[in-house]
ModelCIF file with pLDDT and N, C-alpha, C, O atoms, coordinates in Angstrom:
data_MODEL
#
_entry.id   MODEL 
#
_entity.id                         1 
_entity.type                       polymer 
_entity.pdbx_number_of_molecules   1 
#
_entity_poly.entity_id                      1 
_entity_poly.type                           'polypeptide(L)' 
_entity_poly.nstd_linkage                   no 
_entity_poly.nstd_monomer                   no 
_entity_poly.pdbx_seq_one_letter_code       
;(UNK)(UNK)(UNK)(UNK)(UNK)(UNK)(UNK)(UNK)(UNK)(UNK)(UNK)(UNK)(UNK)(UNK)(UNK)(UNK)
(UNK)(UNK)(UNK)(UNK)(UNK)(UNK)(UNK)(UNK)(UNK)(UNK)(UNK)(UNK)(UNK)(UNK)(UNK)(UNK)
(UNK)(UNK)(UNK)(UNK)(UNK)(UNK)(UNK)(UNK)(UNK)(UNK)(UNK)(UNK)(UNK)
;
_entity_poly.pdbx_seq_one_letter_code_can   XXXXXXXXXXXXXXXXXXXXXXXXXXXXXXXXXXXXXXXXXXXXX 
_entity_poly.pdbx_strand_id                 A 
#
loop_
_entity_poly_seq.entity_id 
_entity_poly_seq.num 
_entity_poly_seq.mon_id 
_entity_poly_seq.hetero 
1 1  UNK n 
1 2  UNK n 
1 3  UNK n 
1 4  UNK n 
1 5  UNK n 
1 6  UNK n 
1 7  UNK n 
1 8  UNK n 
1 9  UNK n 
1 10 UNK n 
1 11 UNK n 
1 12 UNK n 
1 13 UNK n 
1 14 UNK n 
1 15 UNK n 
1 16 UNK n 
1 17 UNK n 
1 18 UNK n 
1 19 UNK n 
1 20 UNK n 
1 21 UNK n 
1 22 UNK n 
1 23 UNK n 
1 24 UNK n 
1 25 UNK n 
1 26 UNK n 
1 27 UNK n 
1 28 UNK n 
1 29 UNK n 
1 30 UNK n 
1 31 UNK n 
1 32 UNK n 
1 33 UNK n 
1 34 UNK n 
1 35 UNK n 
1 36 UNK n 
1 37 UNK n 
1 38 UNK n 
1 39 UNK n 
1 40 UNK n 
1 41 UNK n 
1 42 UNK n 
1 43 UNK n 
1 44 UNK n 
1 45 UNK n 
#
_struct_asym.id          A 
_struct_asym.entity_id   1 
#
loop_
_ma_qa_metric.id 
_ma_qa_metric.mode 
_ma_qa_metric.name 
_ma_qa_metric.software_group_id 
_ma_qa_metric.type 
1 global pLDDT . pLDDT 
2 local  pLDDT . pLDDT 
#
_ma_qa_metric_global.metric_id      1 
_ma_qa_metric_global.metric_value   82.53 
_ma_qa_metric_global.model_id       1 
_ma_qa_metric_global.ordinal_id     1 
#
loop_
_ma_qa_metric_local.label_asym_id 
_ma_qa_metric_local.label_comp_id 
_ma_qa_metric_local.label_seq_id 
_ma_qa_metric_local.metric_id 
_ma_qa_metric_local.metric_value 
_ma_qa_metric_local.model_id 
_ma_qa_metric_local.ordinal_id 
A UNK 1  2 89.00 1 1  
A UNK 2  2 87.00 1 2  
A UNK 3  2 85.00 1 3  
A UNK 4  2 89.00 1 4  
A UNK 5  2 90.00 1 5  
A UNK 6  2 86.00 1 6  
A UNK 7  2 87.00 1 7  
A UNK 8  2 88.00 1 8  
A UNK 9  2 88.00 1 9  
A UNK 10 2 82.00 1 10 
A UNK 11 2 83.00 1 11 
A UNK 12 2 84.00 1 12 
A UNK 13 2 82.00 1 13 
A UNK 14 2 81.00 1 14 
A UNK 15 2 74.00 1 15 
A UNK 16 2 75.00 1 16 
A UNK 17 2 82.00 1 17 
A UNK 18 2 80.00 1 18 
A UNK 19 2 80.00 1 19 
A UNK 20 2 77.00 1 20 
A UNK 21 2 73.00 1 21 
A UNK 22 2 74.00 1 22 
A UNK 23 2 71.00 1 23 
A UNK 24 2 73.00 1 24 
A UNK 25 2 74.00 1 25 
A UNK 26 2 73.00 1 26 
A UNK 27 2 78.00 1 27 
A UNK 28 2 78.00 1 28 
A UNK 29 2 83.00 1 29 
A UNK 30 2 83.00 1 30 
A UNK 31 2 86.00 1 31 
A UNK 32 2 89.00 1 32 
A UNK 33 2 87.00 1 33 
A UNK 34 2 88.00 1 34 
A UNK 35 2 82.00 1 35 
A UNK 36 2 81.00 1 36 
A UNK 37 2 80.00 1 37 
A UNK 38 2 79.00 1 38 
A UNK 39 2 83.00 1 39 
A UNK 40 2 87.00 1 40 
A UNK 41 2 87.00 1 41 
A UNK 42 2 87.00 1 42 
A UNK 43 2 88.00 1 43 
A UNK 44 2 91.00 1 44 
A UNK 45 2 90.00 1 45 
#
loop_
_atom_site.group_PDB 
_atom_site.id 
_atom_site.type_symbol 
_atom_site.label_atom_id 
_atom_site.label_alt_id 
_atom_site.label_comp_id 
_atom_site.label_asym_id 
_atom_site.label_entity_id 
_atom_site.label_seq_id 
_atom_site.pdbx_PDB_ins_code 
_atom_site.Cartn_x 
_atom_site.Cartn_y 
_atom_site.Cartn_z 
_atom_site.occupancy 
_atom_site.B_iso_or_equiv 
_atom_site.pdbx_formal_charge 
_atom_site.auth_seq_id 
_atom_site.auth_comp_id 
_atom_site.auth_asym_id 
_atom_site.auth_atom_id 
_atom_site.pdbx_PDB_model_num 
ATOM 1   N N  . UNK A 1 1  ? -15.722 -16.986 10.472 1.00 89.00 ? 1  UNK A N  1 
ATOM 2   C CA . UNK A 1 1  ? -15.919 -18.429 10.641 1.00 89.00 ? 1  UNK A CA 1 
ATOM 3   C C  . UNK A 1 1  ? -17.388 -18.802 10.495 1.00 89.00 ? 1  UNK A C  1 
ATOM 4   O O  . UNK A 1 1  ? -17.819 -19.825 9.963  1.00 89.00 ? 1  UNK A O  1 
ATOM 5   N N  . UNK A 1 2  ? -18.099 -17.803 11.054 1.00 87.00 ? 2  UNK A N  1 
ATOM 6   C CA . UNK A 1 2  ? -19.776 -18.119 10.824 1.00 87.00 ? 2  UNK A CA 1 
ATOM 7   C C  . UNK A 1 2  ? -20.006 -18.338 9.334  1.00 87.00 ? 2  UNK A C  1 
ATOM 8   O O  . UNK A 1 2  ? -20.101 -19.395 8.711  1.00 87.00 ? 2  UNK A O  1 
ATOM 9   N N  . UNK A 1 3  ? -20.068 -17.152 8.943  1.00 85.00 ? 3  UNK A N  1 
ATOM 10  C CA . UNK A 1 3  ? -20.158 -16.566 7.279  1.00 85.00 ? 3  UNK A CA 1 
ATOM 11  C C  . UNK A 1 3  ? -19.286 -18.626 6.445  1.00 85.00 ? 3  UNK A C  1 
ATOM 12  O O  . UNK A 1 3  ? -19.756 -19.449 5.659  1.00 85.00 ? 3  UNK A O  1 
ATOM 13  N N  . UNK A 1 4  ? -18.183 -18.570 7.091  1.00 89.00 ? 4  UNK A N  1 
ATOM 14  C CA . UNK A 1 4  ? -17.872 -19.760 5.980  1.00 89.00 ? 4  UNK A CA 1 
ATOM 15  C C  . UNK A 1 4  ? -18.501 -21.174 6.342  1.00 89.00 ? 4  UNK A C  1 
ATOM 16  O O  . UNK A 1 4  ? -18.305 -22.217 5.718  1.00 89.00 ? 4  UNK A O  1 
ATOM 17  N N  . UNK A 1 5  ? -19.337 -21.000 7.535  1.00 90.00 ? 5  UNK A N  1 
ATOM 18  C CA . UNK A 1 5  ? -19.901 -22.562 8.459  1.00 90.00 ? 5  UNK A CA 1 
ATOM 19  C C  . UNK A 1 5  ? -21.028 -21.991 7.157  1.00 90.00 ? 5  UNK A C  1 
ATOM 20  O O  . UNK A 1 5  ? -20.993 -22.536 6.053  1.00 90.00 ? 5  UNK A O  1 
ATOM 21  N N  . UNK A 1 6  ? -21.862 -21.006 7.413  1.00 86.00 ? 6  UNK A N  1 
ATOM 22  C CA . UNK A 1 6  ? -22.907 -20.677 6.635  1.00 86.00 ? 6  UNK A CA 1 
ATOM 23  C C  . UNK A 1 6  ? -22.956 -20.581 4.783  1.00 86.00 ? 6  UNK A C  1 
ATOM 24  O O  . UNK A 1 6  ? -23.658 -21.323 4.096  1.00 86.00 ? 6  UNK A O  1 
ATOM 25  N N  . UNK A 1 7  ? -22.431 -19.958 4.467  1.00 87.00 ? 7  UNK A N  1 
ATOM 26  C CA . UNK A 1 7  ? -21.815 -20.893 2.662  1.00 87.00 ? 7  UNK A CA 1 
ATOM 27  C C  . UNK A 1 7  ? -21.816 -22.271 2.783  1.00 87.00 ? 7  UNK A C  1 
ATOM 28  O O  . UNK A 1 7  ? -22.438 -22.859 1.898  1.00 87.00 ? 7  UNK A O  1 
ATOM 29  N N  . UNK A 1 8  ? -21.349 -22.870 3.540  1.00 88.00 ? 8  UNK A N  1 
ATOM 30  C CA . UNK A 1 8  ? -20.924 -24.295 3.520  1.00 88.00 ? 8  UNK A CA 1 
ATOM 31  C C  . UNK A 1 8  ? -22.490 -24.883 3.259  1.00 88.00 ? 8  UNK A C  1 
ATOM 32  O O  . UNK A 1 8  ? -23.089 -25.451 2.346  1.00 88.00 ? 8  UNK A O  1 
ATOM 33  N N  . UNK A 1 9  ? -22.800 -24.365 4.711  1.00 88.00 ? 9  UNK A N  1 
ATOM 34  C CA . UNK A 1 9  ? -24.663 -25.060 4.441  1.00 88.00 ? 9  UNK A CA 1 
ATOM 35  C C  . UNK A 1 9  ? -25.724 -24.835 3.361  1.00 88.00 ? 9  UNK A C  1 
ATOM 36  O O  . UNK A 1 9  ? -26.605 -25.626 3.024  1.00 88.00 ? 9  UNK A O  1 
ATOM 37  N N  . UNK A 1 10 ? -25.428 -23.374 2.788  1.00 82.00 ? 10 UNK A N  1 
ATOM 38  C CA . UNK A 1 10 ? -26.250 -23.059 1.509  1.00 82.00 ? 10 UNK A CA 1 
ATOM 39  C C  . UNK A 1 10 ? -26.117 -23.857 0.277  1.00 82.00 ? 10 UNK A C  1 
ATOM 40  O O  . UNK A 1 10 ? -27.039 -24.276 -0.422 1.00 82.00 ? 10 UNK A O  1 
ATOM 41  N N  . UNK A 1 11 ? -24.394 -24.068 0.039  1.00 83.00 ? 11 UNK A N  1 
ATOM 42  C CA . UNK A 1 11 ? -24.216 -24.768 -0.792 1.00 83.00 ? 11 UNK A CA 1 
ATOM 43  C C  . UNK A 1 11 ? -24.338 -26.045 -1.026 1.00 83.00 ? 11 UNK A C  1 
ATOM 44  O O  . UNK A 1 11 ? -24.270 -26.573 -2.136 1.00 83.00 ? 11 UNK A O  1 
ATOM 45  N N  . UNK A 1 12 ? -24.605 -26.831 0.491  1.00 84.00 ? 12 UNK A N  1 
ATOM 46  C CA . UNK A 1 12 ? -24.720 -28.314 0.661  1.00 84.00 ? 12 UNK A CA 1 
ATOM 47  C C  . UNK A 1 12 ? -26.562 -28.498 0.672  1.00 84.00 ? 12 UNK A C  1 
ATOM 48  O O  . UNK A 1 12 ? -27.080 -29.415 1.310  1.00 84.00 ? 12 UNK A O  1 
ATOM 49  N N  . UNK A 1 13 ? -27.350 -27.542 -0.083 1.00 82.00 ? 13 UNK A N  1 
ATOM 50  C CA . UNK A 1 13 ? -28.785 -27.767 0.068  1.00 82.00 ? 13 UNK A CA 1 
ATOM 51  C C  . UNK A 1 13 ? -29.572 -27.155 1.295  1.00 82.00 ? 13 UNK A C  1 
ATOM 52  O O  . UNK A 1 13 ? -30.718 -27.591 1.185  1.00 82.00 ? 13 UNK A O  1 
ATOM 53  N N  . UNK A 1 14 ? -29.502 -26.467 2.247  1.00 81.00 ? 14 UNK A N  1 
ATOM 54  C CA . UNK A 1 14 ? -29.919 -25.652 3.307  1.00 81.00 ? 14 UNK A CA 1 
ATOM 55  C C  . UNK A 1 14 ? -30.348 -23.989 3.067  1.00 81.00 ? 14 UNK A C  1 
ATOM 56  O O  . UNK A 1 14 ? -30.174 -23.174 3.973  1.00 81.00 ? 14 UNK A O  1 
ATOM 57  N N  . UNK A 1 15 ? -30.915 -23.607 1.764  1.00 74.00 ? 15 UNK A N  1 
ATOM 58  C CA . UNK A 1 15 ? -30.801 -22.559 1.683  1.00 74.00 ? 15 UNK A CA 1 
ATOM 59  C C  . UNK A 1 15 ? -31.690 -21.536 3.022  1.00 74.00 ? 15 UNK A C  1 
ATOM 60  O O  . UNK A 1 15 ? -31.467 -20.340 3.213  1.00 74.00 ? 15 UNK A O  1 
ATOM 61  N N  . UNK A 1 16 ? -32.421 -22.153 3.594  1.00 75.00 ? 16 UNK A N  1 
ATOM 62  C CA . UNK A 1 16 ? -32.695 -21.005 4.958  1.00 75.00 ? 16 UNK A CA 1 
ATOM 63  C C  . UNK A 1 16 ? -31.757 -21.168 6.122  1.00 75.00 ? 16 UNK A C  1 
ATOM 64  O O  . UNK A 1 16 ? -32.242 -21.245 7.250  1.00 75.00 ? 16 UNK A O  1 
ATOM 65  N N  . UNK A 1 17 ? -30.918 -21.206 6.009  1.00 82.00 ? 17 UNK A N  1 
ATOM 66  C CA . UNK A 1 17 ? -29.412 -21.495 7.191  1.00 82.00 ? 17 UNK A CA 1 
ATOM 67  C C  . UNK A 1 17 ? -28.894 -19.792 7.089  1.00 82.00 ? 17 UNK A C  1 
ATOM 68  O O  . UNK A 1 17 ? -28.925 -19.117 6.060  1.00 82.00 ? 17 UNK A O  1 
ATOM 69  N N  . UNK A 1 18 ? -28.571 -19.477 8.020  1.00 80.00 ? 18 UNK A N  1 
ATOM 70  C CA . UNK A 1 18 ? -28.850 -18.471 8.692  1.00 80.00 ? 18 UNK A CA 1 
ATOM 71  C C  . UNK A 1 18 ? -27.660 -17.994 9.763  1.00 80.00 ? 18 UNK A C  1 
ATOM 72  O O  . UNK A 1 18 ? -27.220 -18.857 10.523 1.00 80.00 ? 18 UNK A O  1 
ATOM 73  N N  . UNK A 1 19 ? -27.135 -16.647 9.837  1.00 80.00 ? 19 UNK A N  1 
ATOM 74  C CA . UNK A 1 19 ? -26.702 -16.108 11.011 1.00 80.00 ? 19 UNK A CA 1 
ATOM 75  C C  . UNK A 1 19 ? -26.829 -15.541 11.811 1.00 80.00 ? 19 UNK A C  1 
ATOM 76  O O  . UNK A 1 19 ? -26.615 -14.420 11.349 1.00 80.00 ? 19 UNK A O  1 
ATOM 77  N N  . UNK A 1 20 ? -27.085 -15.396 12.999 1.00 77.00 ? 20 UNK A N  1 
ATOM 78  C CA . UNK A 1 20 ? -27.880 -14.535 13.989 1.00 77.00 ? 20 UNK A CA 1 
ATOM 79  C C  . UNK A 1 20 ? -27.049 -14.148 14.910 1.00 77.00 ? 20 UNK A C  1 
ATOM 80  O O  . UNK A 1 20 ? -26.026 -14.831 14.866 1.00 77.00 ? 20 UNK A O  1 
ATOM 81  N N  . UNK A 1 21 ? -27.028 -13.153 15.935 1.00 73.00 ? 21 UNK A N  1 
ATOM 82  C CA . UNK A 1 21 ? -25.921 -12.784 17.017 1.00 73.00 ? 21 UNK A CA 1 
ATOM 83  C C  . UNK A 1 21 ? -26.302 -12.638 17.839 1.00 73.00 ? 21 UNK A C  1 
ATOM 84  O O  . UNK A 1 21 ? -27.203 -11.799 17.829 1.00 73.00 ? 21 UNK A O  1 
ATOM 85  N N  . UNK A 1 22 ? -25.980 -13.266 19.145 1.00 74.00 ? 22 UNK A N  1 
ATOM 86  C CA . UNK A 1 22 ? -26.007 -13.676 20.762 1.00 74.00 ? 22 UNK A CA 1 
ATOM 87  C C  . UNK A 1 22 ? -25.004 -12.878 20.989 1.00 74.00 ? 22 UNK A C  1 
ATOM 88  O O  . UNK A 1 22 ? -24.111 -12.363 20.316 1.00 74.00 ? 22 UNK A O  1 
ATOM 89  N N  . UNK A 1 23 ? -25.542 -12.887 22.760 1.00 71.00 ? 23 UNK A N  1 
ATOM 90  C CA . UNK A 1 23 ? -24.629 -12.542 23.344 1.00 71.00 ? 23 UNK A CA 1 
ATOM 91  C C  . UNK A 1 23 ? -24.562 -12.959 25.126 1.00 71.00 ? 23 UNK A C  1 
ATOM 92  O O  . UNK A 1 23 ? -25.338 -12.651 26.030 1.00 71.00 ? 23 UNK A O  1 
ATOM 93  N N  . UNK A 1 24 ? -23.415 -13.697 25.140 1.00 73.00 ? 24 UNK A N  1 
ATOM 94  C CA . UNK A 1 24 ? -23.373 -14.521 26.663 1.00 73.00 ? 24 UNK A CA 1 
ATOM 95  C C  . UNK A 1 24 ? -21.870 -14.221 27.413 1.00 73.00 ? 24 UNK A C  1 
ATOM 96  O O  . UNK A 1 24 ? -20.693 -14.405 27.104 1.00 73.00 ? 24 UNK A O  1 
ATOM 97  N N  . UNK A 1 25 ? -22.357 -13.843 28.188 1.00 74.00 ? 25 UNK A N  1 
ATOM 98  C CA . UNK A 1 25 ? -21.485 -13.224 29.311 1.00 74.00 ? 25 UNK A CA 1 
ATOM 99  C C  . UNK A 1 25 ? -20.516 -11.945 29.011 1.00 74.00 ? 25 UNK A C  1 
ATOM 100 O O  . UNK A 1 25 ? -19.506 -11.726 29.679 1.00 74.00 ? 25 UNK A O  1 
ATOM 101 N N  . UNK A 1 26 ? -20.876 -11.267 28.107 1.00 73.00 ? 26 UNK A N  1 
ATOM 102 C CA . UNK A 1 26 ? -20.403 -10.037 27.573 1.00 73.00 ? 26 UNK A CA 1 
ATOM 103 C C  . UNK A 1 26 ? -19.995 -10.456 26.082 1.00 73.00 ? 26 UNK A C  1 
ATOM 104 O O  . UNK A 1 26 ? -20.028 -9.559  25.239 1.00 73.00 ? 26 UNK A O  1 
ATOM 105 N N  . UNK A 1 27 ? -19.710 -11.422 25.783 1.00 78.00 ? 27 UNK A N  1 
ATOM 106 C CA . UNK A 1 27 ? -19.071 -12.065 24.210 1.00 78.00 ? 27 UNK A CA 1 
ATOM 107 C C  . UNK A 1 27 ? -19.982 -12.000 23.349 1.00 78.00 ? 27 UNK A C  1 
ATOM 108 O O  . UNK A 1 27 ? -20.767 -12.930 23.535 1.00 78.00 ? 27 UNK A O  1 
ATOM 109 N N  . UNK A 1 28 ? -20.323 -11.260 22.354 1.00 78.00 ? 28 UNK A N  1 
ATOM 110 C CA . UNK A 1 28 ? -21.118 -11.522 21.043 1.00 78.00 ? 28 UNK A CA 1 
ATOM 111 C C  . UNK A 1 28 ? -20.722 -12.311 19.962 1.00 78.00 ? 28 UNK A C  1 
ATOM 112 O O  . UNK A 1 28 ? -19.913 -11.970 19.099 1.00 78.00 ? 28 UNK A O  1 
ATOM 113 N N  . UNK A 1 29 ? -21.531 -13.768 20.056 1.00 83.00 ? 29 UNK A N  1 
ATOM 114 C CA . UNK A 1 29 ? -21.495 -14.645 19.177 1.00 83.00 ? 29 UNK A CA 1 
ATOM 115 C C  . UNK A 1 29 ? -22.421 -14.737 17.982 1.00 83.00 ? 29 UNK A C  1 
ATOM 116 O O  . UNK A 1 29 ? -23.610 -14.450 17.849 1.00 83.00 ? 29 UNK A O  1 
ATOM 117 N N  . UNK A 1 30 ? -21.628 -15.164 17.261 1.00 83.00 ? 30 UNK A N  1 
ATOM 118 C CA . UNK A 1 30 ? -22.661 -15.422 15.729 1.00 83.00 ? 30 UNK A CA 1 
ATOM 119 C C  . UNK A 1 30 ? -23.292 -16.908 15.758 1.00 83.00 ? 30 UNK A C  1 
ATOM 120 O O  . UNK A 1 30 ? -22.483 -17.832 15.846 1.00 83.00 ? 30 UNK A O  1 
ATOM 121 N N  . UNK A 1 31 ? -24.406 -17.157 15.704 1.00 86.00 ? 31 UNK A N  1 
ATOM 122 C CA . UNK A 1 31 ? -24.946 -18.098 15.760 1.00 86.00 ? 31 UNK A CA 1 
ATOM 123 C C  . UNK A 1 31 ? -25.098 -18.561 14.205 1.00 86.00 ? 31 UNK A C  1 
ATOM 124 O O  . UNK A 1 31 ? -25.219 -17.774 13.266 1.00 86.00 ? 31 UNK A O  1 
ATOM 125 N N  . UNK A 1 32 ? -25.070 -19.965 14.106 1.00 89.00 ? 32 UNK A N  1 
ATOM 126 C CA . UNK A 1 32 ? -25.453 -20.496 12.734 1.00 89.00 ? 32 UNK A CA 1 
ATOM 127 C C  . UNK A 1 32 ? -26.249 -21.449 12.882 1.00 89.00 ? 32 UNK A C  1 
ATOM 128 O O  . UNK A 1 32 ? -25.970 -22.237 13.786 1.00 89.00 ? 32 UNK A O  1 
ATOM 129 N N  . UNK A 1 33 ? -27.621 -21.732 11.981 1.00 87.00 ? 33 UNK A N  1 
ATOM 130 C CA . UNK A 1 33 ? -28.585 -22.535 11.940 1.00 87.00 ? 33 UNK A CA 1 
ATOM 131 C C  . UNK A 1 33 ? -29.228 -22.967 10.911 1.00 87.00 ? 33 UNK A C  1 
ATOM 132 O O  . UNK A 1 33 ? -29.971 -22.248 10.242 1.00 87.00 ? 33 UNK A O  1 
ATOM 133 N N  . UNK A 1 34 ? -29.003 -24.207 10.675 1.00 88.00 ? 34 UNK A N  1 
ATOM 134 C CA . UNK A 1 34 ? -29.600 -24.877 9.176  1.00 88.00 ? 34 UNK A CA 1 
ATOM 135 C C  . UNK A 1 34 ? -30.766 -24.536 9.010  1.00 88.00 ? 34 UNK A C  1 
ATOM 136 O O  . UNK A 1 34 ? -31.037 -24.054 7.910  1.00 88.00 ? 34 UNK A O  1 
ATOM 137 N N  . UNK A 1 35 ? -31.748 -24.650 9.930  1.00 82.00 ? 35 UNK A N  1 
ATOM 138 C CA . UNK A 1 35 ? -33.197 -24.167 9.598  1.00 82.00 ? 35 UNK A CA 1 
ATOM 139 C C  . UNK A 1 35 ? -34.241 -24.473 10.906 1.00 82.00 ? 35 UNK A C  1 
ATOM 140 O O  . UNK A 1 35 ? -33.925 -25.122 11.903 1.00 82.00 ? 35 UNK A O  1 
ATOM 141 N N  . UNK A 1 36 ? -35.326 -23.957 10.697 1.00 81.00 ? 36 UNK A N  1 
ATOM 142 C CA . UNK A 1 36 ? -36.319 -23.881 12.020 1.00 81.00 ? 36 UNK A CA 1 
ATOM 143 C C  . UNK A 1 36 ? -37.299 -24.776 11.545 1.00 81.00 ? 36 UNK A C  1 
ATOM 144 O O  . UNK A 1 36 ? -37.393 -24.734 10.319 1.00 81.00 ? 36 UNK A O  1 
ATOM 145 N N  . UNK A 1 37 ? -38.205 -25.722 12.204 1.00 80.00 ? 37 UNK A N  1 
ATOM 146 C CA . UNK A 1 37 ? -39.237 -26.710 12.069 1.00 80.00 ? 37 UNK A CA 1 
ATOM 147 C C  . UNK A 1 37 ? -39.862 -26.900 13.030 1.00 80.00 ? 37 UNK A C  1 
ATOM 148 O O  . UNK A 1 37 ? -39.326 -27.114 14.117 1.00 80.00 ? 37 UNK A O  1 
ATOM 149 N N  . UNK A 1 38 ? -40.970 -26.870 12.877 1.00 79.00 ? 38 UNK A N  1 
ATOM 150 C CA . UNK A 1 38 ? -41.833 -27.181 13.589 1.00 79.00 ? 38 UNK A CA 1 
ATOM 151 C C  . UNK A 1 38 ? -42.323 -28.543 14.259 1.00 79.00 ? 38 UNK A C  1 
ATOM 152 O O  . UNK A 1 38 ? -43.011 -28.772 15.253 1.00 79.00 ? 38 UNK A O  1 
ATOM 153 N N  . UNK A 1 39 ? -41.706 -29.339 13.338 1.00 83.00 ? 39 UNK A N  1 
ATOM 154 C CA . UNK A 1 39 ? -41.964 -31.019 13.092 1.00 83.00 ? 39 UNK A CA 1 
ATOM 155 C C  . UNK A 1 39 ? -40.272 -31.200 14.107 1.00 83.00 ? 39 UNK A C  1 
ATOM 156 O O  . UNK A 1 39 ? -39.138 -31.011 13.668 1.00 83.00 ? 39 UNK A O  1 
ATOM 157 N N  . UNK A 1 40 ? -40.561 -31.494 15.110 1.00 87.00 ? 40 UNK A N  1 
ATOM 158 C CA . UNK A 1 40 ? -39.275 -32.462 15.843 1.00 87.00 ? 40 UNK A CA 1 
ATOM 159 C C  . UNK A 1 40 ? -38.585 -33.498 15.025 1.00 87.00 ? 40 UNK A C  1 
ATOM 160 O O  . UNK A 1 40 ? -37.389 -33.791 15.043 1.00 87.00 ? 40 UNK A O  1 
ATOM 161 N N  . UNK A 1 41 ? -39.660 -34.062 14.218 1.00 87.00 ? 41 UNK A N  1 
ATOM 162 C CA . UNK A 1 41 ? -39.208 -35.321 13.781 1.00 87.00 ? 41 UNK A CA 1 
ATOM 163 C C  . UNK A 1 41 ? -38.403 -34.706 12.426 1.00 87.00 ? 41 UNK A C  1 
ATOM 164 O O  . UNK A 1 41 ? -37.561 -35.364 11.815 1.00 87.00 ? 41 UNK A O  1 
ATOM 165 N N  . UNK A 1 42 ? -38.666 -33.811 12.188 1.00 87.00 ? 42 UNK A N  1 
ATOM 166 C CA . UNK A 1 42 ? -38.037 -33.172 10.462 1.00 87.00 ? 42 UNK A CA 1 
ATOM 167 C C  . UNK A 1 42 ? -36.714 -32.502 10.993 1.00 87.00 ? 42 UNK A C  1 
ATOM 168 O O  . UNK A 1 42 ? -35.825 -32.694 10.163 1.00 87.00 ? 42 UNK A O  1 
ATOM 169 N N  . UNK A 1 43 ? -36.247 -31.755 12.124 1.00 88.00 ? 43 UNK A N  1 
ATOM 170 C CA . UNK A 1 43 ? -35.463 -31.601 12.814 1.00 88.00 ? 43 UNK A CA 1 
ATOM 171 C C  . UNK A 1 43 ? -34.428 -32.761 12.993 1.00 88.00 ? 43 UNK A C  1 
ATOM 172 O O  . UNK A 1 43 ? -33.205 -32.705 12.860 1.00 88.00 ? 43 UNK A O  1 
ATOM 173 N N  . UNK A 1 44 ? -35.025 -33.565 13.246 1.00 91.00 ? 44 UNK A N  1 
ATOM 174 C CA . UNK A 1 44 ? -34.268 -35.074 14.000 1.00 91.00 ? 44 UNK A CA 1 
ATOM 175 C C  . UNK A 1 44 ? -33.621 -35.415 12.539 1.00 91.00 ? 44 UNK A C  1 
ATOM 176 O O  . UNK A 1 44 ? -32.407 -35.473 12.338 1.00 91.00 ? 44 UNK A O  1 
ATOM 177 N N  . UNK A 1 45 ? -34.745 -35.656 11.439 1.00 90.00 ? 45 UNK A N  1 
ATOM 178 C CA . UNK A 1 45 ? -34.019 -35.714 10.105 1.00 90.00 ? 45 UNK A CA 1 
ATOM 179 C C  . UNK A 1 45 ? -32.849 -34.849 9.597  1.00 90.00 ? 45 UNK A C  1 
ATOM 180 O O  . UNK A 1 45 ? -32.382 -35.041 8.474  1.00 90.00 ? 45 UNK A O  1 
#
């Protein structure tokens, strides 16, 4: 489900979107993230 949230975003213009893996309360989750900024306001965009 990550892997296809993540295609989705590459292909919609996000190419640094990304999967990463957590882990909370024993469950290892895949995290997905369009991209990192420094600018709040480019974020907010």
């Amino acid at each position: 489900n990550a892997d296809r949230v993540h295609r989705q975003l590459v292909e919609s213009g996000y190419p640094e979107a990304r999967v990463s893996m957590e882990e909370r309360n024993g469950t290892v989750l895949h995290v997905v993230q369009a991209g990192s900024f420094v600018s709040r306001d480019k974020a907010e965009a």
